[in-house]
N, C-alpha and C. Protein backbone atom coordinates (compact mmCIF):
# COMPACT_ATOMS: atom_id res chain seq x y z
N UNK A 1 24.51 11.91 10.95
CA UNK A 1 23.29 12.63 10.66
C UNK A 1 22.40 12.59 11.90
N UNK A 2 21.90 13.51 12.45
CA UNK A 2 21.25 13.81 13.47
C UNK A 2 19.52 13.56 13.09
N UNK A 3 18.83 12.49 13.85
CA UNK A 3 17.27 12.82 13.74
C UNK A 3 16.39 13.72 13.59
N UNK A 4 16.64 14.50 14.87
CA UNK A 4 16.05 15.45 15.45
C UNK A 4 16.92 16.66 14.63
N UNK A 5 15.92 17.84 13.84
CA UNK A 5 16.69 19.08 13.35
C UNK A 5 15.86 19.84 13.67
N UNK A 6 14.80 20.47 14.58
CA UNK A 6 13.99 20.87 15.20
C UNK A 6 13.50 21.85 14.13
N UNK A 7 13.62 21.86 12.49
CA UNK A 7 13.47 22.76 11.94
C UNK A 7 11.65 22.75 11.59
N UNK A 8 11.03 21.25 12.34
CA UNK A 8 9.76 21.01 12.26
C UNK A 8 8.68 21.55 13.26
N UNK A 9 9.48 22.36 14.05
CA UNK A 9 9.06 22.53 15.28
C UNK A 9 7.87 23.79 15.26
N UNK A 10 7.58 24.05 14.30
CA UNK A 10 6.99 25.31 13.66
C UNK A 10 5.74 24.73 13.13
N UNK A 11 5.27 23.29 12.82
CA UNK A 11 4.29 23.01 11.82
C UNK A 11 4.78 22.20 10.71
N UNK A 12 6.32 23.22 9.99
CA UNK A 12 6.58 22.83 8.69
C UNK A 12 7.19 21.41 8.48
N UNK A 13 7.62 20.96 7.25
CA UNK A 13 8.15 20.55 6.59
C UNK A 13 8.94 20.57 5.26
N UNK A 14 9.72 19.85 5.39
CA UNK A 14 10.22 19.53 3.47
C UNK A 14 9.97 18.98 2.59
N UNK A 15 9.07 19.36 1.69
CA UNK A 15 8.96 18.51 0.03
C UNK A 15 10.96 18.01 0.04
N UNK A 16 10.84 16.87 -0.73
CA UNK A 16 11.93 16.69 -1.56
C UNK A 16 12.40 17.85 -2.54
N UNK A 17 13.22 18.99 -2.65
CA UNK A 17 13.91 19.64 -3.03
C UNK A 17 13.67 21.03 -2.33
N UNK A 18 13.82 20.76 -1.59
CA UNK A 18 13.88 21.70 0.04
C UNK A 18 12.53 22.77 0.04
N UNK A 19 11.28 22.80 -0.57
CA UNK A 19 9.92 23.96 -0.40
C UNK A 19 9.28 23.25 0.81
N UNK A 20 9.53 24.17 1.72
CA UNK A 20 8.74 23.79 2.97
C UNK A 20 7.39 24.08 3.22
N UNK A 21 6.88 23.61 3.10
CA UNK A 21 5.05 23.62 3.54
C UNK A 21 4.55 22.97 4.68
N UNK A 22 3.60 23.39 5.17
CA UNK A 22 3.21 23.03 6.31
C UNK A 22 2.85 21.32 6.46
N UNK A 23 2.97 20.73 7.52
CA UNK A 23 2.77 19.23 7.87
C UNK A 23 1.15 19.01 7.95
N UNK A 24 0.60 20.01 7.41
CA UNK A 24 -0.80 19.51 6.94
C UNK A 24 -1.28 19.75 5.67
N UNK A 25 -0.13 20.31 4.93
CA UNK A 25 -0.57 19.98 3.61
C UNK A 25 -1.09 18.87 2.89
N UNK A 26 -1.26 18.46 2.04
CA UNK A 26 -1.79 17.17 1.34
C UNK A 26 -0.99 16.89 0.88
N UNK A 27 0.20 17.00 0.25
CA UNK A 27 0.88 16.02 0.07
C UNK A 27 1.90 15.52 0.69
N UNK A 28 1.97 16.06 1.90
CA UNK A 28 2.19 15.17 3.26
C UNK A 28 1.53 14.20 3.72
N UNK A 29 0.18 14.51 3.45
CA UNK A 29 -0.91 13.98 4.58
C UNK A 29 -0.71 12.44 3.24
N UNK A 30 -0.63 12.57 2.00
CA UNK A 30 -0.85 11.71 1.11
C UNK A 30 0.85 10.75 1.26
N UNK A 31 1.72 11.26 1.72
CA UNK A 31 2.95 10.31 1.38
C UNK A 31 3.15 10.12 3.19
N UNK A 32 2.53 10.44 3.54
CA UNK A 32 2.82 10.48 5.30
C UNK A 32 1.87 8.85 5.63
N UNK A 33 0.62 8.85 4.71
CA UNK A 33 -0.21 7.75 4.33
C UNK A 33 0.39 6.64 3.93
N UNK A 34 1.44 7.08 2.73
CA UNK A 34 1.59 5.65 2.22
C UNK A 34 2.94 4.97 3.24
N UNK A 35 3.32 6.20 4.31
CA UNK A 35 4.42 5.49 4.92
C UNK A 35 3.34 4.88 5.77
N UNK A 36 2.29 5.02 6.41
CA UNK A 36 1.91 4.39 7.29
C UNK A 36 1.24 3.11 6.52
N UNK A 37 1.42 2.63 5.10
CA UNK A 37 0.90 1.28 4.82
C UNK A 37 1.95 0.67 4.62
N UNK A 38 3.08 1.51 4.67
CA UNK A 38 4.46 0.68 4.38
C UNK A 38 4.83 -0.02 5.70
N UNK A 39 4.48 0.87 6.69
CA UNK A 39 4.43 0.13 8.19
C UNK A 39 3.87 -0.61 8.36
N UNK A 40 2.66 -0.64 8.12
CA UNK A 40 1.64 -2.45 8.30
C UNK A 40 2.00 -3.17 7.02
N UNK A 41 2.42 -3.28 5.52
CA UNK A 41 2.80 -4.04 5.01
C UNK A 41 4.23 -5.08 5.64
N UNK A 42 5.25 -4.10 6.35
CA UNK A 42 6.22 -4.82 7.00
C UNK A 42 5.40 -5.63 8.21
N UNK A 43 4.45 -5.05 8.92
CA UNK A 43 4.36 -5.75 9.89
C UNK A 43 3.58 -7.16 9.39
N UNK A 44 2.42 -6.82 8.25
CA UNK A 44 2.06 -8.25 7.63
C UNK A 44 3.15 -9.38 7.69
N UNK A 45 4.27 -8.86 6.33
CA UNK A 45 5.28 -9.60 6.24
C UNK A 45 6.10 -10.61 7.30
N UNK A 46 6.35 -9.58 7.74
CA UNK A 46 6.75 -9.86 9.77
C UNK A 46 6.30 -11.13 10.54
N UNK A 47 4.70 -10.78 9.99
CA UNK A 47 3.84 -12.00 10.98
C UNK A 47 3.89 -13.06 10.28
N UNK A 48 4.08 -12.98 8.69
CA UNK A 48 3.99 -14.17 8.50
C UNK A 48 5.18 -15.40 8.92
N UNK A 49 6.06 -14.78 9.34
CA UNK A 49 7.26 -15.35 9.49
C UNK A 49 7.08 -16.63 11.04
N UNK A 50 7.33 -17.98 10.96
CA UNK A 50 7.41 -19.22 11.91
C UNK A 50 5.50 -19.68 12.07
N UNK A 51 4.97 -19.25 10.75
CA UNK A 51 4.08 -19.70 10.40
C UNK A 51 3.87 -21.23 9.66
N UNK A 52 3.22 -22.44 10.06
CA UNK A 52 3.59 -23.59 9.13
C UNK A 52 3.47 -23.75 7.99
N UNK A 53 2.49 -23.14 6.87
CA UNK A 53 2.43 -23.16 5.80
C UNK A 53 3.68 -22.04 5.22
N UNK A 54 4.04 -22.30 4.09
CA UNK A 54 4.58 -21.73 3.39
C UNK A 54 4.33 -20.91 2.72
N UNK A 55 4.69 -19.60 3.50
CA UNK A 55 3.95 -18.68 2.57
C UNK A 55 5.25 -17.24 2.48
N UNK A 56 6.61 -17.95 2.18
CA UNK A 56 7.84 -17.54 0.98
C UNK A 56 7.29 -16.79 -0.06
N UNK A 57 6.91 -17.07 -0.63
CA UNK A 57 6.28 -16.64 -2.08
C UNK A 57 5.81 -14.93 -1.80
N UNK A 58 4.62 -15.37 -0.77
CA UNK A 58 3.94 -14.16 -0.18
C UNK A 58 4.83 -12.87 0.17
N UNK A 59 5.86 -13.71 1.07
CA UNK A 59 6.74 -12.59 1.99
C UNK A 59 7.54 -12.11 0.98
N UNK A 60 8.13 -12.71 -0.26
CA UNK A 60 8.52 -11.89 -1.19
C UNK A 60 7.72 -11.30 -1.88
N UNK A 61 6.37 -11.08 -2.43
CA UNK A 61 5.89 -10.35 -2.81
C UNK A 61 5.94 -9.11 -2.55
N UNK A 62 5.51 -9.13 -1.01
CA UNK A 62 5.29 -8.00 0.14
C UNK A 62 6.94 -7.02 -0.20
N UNK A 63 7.86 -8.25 0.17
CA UNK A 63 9.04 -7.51 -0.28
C UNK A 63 8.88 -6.17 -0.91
N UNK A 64 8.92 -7.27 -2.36
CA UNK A 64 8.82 -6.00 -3.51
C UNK A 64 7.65 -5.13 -3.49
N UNK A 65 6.80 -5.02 -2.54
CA UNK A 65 5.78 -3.79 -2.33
C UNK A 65 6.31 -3.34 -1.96
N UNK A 66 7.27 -3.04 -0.57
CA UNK A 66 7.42 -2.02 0.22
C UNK A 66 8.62 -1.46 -0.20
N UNK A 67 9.64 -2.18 -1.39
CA UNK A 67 10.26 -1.28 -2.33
C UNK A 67 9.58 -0.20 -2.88
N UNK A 68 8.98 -0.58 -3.80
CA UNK A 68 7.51 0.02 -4.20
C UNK A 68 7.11 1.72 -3.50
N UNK A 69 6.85 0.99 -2.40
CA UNK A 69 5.63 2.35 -1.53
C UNK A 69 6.87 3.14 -1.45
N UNK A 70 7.83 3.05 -0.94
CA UNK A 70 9.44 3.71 -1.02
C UNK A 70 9.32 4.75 -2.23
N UNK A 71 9.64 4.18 -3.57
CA UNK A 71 9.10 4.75 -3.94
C UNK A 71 8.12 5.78 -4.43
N UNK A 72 6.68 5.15 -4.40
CA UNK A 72 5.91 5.79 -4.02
C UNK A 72 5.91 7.25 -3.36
N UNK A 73 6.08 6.97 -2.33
CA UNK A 73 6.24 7.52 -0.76
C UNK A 73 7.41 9.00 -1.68
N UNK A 74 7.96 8.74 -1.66
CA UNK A 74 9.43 9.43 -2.35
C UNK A 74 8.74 10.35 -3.75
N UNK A 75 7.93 9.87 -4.45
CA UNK A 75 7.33 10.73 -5.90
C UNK A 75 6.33 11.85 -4.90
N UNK A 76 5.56 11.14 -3.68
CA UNK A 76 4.08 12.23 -3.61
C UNK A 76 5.38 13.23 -2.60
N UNK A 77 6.32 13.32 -1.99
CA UNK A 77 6.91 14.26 -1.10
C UNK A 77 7.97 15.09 -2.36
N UNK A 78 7.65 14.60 -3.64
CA UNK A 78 8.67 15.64 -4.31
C UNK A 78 8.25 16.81 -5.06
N UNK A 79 9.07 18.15 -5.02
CA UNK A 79 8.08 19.09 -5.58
C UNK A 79 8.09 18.96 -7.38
N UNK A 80 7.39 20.02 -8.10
CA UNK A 80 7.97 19.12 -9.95
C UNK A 80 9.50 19.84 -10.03
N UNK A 81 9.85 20.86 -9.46
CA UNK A 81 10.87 21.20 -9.81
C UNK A 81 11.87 20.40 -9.59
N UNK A 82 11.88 19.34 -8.55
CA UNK A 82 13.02 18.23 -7.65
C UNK A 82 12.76 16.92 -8.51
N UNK A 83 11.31 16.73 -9.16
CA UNK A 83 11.45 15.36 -9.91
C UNK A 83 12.03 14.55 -10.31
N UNK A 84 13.07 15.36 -11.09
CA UNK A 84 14.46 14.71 -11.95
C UNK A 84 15.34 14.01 -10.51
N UNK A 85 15.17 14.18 -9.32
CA UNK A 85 15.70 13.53 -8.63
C UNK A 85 15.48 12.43 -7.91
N UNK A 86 14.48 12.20 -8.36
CA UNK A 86 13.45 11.26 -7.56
C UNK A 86 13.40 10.18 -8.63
N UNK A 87 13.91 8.65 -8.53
CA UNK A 87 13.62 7.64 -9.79
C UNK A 87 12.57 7.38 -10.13
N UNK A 88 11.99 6.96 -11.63
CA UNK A 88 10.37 6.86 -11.52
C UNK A 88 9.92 5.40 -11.15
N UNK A 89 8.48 5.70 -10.77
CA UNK A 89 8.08 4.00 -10.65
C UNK A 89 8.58 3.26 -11.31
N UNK A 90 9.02 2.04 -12.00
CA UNK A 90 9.00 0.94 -13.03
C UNK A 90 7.90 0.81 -13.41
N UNK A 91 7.19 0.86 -14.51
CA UNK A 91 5.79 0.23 -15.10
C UNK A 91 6.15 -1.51 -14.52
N UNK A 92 6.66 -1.63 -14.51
CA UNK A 92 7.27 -3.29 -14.26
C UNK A 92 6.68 -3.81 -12.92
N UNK A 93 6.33 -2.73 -12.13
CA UNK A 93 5.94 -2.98 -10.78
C UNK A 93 4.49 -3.15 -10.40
N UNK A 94 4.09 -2.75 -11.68
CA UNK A 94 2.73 -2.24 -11.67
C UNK A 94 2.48 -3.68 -12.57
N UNK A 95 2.81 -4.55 -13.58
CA UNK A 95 2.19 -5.39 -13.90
C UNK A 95 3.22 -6.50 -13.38
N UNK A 96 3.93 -6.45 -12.24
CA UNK A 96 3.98 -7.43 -11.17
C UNK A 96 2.76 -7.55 -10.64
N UNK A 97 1.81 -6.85 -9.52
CA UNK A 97 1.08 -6.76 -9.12
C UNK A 97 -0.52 -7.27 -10.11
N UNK A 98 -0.27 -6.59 -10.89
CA UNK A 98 -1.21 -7.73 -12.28
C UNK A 98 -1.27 -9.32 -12.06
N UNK A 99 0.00 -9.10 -12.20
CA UNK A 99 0.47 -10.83 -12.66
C UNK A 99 0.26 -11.88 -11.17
N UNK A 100 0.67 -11.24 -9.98
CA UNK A 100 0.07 -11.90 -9.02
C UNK A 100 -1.03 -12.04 -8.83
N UNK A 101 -2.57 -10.85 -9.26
CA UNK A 101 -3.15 -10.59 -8.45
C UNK A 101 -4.07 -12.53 -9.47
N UNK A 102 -3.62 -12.40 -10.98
CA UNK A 102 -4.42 -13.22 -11.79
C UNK A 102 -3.72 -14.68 -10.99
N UNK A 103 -2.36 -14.46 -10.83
CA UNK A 103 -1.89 -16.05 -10.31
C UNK A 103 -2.98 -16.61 -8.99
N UNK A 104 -2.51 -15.12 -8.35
CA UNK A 104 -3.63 -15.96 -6.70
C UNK A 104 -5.08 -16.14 -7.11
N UNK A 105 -5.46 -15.22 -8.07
CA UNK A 105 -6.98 -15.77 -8.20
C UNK A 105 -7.30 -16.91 -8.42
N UNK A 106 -6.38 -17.59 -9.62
CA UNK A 106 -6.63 -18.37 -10.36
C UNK A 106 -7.01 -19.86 -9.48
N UNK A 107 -6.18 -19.72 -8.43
CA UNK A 107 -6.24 -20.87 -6.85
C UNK A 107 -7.66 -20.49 -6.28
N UNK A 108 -8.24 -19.67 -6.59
CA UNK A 108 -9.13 -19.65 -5.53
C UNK A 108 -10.66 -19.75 -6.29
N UNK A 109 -11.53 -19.90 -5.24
CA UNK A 109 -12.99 -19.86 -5.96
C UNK A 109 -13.47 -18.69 -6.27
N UNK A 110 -14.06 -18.81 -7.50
CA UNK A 110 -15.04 -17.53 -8.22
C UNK A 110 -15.81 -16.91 -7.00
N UNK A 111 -15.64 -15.05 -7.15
CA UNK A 111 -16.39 -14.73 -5.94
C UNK A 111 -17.47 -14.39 -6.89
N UNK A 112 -18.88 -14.49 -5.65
CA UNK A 112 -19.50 -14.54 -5.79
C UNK A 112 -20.72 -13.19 -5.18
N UNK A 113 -19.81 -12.67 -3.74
CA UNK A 113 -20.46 -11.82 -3.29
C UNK A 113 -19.25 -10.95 -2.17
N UNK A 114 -19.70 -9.85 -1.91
CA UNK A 114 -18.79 -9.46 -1.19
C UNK A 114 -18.30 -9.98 0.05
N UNK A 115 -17.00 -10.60 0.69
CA UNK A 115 -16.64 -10.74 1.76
C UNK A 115 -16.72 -10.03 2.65
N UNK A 116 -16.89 -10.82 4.34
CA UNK A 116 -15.86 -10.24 5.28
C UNK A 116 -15.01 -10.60 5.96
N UNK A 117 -14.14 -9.28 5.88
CA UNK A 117 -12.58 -9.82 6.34
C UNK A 117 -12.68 -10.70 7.67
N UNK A 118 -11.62 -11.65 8.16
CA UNK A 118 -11.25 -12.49 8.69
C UNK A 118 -11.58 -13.80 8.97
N UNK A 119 -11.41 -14.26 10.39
CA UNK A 119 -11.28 -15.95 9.89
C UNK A 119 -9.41 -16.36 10.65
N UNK A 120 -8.45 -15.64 10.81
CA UNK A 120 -7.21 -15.55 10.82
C UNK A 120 -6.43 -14.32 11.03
N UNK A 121 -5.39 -13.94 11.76
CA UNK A 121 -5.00 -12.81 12.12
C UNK A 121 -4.24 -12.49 10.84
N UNK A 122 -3.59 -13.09 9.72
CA UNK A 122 -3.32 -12.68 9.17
C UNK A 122 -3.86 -12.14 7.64
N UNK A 123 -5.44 -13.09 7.91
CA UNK A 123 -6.15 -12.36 7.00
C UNK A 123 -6.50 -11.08 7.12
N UNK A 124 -7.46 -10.71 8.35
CA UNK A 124 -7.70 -9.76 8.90
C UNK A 124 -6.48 -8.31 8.62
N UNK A 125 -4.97 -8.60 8.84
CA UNK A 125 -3.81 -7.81 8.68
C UNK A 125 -3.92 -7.24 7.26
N UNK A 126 -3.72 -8.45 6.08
CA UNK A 126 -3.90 -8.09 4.63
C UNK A 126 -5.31 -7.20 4.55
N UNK A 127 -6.43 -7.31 5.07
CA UNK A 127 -7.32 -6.42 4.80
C UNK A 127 -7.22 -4.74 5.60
N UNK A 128 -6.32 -4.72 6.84
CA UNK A 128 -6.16 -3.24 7.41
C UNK A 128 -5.20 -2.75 6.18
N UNK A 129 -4.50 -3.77 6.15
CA UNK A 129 -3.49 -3.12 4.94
C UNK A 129 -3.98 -2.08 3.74
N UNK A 130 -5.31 -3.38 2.91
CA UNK A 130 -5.85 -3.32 2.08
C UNK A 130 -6.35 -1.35 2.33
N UNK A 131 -7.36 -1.29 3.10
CA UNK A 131 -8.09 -0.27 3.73
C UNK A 131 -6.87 0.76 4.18
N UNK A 132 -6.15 0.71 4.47
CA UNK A 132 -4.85 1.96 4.51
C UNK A 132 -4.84 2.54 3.38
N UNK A 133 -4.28 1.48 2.30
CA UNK A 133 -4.05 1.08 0.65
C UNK A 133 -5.17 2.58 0.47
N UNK A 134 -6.25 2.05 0.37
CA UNK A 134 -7.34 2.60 -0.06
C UNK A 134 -7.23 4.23 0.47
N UNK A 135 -7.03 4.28 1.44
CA UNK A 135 -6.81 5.62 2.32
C UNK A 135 -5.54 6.69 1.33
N UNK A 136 -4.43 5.98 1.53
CA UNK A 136 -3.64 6.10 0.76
C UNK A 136 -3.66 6.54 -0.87
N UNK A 137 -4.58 6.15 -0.80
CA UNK A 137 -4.91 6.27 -2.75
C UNK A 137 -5.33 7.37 -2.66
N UNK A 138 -6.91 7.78 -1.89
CA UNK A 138 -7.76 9.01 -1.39
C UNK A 138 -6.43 10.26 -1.17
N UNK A 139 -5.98 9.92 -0.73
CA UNK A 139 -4.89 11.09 -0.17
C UNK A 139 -4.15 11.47 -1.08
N UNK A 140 -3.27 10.64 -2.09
CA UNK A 140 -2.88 10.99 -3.22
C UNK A 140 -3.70 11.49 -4.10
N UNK A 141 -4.79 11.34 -4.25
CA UNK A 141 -5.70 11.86 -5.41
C UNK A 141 -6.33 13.50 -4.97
N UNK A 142 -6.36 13.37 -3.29
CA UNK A 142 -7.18 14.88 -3.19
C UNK A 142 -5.94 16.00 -3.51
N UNK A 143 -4.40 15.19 -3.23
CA UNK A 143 -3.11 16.28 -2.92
C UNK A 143 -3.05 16.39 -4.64
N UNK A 144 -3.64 15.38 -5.74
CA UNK A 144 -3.58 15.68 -7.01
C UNK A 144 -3.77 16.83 -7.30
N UNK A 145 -5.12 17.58 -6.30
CA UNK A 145 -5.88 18.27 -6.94
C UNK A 145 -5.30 19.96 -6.76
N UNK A 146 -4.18 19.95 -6.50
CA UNK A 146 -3.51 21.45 -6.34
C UNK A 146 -1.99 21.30 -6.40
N UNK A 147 -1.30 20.22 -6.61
CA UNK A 147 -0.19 19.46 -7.07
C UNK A 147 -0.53 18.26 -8.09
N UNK A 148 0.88 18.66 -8.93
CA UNK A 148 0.86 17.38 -9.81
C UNK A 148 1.25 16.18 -8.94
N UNK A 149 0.86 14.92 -9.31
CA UNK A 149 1.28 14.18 -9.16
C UNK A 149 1.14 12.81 -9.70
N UNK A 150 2.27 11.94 -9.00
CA UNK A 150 2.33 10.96 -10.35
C UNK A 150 1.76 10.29 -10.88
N UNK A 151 1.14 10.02 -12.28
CA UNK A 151 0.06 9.04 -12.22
C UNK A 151 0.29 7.34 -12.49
N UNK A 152 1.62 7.32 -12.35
CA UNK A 152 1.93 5.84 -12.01
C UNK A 152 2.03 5.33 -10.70
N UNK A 153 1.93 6.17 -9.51
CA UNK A 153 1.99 6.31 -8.23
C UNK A 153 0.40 6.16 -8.18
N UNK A 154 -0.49 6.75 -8.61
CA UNK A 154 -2.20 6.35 -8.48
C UNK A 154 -2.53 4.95 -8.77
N UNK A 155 -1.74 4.58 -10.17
CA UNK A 155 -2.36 3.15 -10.83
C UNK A 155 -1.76 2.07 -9.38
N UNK A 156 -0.64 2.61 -9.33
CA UNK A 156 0.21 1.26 -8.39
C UNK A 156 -0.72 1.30 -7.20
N UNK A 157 -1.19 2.45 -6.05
CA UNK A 157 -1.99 2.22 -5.24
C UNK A 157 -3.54 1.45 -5.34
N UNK A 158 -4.10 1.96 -6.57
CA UNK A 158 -4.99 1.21 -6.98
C UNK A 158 -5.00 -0.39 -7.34
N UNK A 159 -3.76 -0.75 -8.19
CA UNK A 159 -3.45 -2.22 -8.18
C UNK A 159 -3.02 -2.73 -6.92
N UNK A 160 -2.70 -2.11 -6.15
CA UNK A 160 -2.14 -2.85 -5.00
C UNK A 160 -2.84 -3.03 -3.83
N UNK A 161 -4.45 -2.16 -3.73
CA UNK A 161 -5.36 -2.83 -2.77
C UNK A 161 -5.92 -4.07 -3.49
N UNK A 162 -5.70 -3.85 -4.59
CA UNK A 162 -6.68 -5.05 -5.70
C UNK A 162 -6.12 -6.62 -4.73
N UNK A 163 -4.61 -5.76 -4.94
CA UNK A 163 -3.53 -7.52 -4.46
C UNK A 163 -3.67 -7.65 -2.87
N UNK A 164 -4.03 -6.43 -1.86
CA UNK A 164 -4.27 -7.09 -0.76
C UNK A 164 -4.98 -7.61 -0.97
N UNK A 165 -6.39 -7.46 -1.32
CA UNK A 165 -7.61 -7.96 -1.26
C UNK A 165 -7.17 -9.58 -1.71
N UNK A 166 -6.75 -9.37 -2.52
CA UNK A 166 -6.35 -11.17 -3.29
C UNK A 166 -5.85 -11.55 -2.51
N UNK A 167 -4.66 -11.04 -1.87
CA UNK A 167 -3.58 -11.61 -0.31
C UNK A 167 -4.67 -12.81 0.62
N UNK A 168 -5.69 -11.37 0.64
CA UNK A 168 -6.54 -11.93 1.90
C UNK A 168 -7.47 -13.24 1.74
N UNK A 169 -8.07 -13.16 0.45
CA UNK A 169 -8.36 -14.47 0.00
C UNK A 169 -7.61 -15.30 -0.08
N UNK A 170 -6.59 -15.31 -0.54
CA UNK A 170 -5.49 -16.54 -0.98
C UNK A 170 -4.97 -16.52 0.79
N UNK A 171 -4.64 -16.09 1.67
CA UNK A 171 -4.08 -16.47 2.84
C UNK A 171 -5.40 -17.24 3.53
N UNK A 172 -6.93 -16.63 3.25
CA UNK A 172 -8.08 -17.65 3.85
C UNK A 172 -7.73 -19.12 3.23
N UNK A 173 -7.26 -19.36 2.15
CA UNK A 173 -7.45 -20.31 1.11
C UNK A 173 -6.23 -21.62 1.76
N UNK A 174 -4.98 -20.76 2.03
CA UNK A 174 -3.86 -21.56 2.92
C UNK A 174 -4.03 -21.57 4.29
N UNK A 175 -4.94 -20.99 5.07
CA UNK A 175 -5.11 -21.55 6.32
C UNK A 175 -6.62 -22.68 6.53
N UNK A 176 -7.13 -22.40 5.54
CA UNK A 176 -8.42 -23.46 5.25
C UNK A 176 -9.49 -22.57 6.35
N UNK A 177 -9.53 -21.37 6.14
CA UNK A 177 -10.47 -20.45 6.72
C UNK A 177 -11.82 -20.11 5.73
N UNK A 178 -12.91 -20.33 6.19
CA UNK A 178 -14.16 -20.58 5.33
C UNK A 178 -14.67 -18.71 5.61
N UNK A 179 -14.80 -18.77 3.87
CA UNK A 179 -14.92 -17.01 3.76
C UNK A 179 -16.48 -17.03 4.24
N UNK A 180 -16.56 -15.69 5.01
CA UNK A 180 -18.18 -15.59 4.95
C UNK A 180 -18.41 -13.93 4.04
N UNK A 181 -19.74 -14.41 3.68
CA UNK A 181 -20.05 -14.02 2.72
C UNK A 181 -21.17 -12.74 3.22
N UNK A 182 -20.93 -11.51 2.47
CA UNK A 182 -21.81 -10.56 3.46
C UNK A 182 -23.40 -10.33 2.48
N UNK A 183 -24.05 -11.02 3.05
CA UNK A 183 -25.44 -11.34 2.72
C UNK A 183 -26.39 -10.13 3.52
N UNK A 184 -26.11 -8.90 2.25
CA UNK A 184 -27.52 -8.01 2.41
C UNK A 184 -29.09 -8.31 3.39
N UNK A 185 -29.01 -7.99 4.42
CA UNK A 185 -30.67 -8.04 4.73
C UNK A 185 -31.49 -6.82 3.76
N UNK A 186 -32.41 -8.00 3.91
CA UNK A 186 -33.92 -7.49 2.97
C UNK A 186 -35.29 -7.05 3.58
């Protein structure tokens, strides 16, 4: 299979079941998004690796996200007529992400006010993530608005900045990084 099919060379692209629309459509711009959080979720993962704490647990989590955005990624590039070809999310994936986000809380202290990110390069990472996440969601929801699309693919982006955000606390929490707290001037 050849990379390069220069058939892009025009602007266009392919939805999943061959309707070509232009590479600025929205639901390009929306699954073109979630590949680019699937790229910094690997690279999170990545970094955490010859780190001293143990944070296994984590890197499998991440794992099963970037199965996930695959997914994902794969529902917002399909047209409805190609659907049936495309597997659906698992609801299962979606209250994975539940179930972590209550486990990591449960380790950490009651917030109290809004954070800011860092303290640690890999906190800082979980929060670009987070903020892609978020981007990502935006993009799926505006390409909603003249295409269907999936709405288990919305909930999962939505639960899953929830879990960077938790990432980022719980990784302050294992490097013993003291959160600061963003205190409104008055």
């Amino acid at each position: 299979m050849k990379i390069y099919t220069k058939t892009g060379d025009q602007g266009t692209t392919s939805l999943i079941g061959g309707t070509r629309v232009g590479k600025d459509d929205p639901r390009v711009n929306a699954y073109g998004t979630v590949d680019e959080l699937t790229a910094f979720v690997a690279h999170l993962r990545d970094s955490m690796d010859g780190e001293e704490n143990n944070l296994e647990l984590y890197r499998n989590d991440l794992l099963n996200i970037l199965e996930a955005l695959m997914t994902v990624a794969a529902l917002l590039a399909t047209t409805e007529e190609a659907s049936p070809k495309v597997p659906p999310l698992q609801p299962e994936r979606i209250t994975f992400l539940e179930k972590r986000i209550d486990e990591i809380s449960a380790g950490l202290p009651p917030l109290t006010h809004f954070t800011i990110p860092g303290g640690h390069p890999l906190v800082s990472l979980s929060h670009i993530c987070r903020t892609v996440c978020r981007r990502a969601e935006r993009a799926a929801i505006a390409a909603g608005h003249g295409h269907p699309v999936c709405n288990d693919a919305l909930v999962y982006l939505n639960r899953l900045s929830d879990y960077l955000y938790v990432l980022g606390r719980g990784l302050s929490e294992e490097f013993n990084v003291k959160e600061v707290y963003w205190m409104p001037e008055r």
